[in-house]
Protein backbone atom coordinates (compact mmCIF):
# COMPACT_ATOMS: atom_id res chain seq x y z
CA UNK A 1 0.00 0.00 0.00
CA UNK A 2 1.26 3.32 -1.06
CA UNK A 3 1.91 5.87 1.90
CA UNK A 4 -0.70 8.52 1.83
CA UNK A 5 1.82 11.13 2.22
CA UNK A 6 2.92 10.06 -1.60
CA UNK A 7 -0.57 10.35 -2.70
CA UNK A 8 -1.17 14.14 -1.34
CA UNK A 9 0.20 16.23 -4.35
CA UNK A 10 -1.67 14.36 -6.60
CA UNK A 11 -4.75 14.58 -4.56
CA UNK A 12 -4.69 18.46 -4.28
CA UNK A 13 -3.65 18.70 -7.70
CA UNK A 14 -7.04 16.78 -9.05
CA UNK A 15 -9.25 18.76 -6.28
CA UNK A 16 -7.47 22.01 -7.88
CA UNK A 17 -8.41 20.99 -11.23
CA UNK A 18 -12.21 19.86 -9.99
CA UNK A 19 -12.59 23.47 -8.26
CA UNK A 20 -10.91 25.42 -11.25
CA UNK A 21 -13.61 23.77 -13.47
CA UNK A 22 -16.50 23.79 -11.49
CA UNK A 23 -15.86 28.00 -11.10
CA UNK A 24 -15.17 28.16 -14.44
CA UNK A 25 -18.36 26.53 -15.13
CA UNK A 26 -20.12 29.01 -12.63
CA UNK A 27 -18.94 32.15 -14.33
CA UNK A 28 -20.01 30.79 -17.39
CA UNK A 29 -23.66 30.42 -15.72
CA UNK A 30 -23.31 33.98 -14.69
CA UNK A 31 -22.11 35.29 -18.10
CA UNK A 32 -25.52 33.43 -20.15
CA UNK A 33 -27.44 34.84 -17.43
CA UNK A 34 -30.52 36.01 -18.92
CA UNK A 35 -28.16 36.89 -22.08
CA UNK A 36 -31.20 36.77 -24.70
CA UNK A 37 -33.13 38.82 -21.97
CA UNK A 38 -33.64 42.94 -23.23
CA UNK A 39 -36.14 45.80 -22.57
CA UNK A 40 -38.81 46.11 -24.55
CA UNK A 41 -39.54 50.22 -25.38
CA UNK A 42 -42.40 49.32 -27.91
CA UNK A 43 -45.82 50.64 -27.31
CA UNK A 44 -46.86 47.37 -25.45
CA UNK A 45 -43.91 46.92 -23.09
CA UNK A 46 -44.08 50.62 -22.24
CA UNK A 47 -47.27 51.99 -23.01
CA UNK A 48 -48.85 55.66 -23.19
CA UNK A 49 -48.29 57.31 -19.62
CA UNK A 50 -52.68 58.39 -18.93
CA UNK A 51 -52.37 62.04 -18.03
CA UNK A 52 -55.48 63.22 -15.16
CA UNK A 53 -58.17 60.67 -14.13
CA UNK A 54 -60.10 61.08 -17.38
CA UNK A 55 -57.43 59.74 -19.02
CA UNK A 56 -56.77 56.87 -16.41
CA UNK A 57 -60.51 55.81 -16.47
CA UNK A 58 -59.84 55.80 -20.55
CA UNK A 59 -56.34 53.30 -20.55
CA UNK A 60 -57.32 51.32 -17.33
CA UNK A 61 -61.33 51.27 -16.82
CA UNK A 62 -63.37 51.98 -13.73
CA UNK A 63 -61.53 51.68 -9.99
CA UNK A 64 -61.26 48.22 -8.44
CA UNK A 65 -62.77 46.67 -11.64
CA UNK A 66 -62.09 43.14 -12.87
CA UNK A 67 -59.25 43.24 -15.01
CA UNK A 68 -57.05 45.80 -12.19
CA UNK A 69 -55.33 42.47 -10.94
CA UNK A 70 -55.20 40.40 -14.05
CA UNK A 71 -51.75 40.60 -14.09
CA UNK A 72 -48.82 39.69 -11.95
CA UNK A 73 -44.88 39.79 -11.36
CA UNK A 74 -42.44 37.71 -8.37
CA UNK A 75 -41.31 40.12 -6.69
CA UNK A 76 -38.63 39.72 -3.77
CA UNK A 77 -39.43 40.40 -0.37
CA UNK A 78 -43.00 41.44 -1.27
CA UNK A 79 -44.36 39.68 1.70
CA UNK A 80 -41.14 40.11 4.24
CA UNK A 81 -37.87 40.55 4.18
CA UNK A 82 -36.28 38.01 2.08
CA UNK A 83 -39.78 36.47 1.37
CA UNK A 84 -41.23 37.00 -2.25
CA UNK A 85 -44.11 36.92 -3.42
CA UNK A 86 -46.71 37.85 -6.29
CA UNK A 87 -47.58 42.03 -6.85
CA UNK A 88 -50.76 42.35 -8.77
CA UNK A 89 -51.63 44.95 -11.19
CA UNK A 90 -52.79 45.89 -13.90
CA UNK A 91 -52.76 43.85 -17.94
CA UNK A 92 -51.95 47.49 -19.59
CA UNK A 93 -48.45 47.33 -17.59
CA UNK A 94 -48.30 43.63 -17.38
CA UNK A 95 -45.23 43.98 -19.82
CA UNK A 96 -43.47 46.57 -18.29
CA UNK A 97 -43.70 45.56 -14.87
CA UNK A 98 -43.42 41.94 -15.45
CA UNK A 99 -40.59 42.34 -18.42
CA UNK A 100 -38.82 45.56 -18.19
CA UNK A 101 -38.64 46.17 -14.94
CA UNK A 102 -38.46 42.61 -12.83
CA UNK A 103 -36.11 41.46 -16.02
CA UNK A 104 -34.00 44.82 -15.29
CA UNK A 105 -33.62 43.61 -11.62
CA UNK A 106 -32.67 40.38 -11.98
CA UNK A 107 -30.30 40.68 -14.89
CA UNK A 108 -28.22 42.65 -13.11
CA UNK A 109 -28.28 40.21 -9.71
CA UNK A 110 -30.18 43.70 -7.49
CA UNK A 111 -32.88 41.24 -6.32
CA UNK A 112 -31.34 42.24 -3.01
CA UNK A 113 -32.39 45.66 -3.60
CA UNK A 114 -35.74 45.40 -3.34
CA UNK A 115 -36.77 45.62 0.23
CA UNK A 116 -40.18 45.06 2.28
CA UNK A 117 -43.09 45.49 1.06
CA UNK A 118 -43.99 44.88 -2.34
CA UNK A 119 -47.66 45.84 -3.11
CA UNK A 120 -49.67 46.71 -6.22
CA UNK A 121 -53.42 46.33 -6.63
CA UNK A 122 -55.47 47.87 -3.66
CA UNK A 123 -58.78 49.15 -4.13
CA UNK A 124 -58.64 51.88 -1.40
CA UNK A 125 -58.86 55.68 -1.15
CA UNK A 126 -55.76 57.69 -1.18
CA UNK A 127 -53.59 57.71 1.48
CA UNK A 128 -54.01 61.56 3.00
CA UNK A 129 -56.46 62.18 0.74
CA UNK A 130 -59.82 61.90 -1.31
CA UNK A 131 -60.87 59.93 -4.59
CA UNK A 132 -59.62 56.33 -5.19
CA UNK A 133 -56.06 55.47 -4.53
CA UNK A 134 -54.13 54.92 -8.38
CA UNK A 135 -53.67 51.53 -6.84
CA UNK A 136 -57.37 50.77 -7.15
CA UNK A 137 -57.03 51.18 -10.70
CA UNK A 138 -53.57 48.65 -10.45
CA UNK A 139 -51.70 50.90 -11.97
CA UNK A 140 -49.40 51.68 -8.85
CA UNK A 141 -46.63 49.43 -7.29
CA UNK A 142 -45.21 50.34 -3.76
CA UNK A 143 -41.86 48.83 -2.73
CA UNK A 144 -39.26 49.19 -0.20
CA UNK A 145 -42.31 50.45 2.21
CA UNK A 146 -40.49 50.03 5.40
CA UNK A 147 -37.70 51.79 4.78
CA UNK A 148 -39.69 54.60 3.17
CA UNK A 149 -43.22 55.71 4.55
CA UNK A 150 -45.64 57.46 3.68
CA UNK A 151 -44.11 61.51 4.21
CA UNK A 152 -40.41 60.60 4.56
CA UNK A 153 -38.50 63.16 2.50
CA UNK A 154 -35.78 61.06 1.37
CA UNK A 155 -35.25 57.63 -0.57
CA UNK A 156 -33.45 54.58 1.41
CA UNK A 157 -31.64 52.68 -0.50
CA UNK A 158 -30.85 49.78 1.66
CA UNK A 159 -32.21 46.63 0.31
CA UNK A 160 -33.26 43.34 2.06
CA UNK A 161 -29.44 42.33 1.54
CA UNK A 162 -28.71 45.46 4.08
CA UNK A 163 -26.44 46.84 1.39
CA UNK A 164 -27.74 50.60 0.16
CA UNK A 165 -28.72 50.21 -3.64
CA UNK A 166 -29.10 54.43 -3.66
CA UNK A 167 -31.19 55.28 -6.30
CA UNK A 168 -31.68 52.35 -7.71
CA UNK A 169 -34.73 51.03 -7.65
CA UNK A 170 -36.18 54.12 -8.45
CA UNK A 171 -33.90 54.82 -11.34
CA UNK A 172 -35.65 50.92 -12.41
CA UNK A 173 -39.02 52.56 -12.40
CA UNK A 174 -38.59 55.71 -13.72
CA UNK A 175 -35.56 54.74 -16.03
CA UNK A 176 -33.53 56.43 -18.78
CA UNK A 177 -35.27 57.57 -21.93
CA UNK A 178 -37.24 56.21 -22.74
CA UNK A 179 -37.72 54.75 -19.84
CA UNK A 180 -40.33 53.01 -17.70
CA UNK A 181 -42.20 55.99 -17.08
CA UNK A 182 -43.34 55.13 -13.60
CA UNK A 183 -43.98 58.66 -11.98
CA UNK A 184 -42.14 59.03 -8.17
CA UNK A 185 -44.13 59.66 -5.28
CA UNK A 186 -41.64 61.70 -3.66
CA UNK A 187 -41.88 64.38 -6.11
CA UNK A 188 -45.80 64.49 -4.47
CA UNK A 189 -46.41 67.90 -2.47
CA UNK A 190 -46.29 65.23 0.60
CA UNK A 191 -43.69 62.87 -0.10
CA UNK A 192 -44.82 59.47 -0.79
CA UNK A 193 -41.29 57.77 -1.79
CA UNK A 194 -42.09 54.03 -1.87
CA UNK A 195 -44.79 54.74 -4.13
CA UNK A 196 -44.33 54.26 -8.19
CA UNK A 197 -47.52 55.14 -10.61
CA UNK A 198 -48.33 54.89 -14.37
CA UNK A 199 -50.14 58.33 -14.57
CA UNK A 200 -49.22 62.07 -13.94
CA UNK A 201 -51.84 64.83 -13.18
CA UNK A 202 -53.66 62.59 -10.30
């Protein structure tokens, strides 16, 4: 029998080669990574922006009818931290949520961005004010609530990985021209920075 001590070189050398390969076969996972995945700027993945509520009635229908939660996305720590779930919303932005701007996140590995809570369809009343909520319509997504409340001034960028994202979530939303067109709640005259909407003038 061969003395194990004569057997170690050869022994790290094959469990050098096994790891080499097995990262090399991980970063070429990571590199085809969504790699036929892109945004979609036509008219259906990012549709007309309704301006007022005439104009929202027109694109999305009545508030809280049928069709405002016919659509939904996985979203990441929608129901806690670190637990995802389904946001529902709206068909008419069922391909820009649900393409652009989930595909956006996960292509670039930010799920950990996205913080508690995720919410979209609510048929409700405005929060500090009158009239239906834009989420009753599903045309509104909240996310990173916790971190951001109703009336905070400022955007938190910490995600559920406890690392801060800045900006980037809402850059997701609102995005580069032409973007996603999601209007920011904390441009509202009270500050509503979690909140993300698909009309202007309401």
């Amino acid at each position: 029998m061969l003395d194990p001590s004569t057997r170690r070189p050869g022994f790290v050398r094959g469990a050098v080669l096994v790891l080499a390969a097995l990262g090399l076969m991980q970063t070429a996972a990571l590199a085809g990574h969504m790699s036929d995945w892109r945004h979609d700027h036509s008219s259906k993945g990012v549709p007309y922006r309704p301006k007022g509520l005439s104009e929202l009635k027109q694109h999305f229908g009545a508030a809280c009818n049928a069709k405002a939660n016919d659509a939904r996305a996985w979203f990441p720590s929608a129901v806690a931290r670190g637990e995802g779930g389904y946001v529902y919303f709206h068909p008419y932005l069922a391909r820009n949520i649900g393409h652009n701007i989930r595909g956006h996140i996960a292509k670039a590995h930010r799920n950990g961005a996205v913080d508690y809570g995720v919410y979209g369809y609510n048929c409700r009343t405005k929060t500090g004010g009158s009239g239906y909520s834009v989420h009753a319509w599903g045309a509104a997504v909240d996310t990173n609530t916790a971190r951001n409340p109703y009336g905070q001034s400022h955007w938190d960028g910490r995600g559920a990985d406890g690392v801060n994202h800045g900006t980037y979530i809402p850059d997701v939303w609102r995005g580069a021209a032409p973007g996603h067109r999601f209007k920011w709640g904390k441009t509202f005259s009270t500050p509503d920075p979690h909140h993300f909407q698909y009309v202007t003038g309401y």
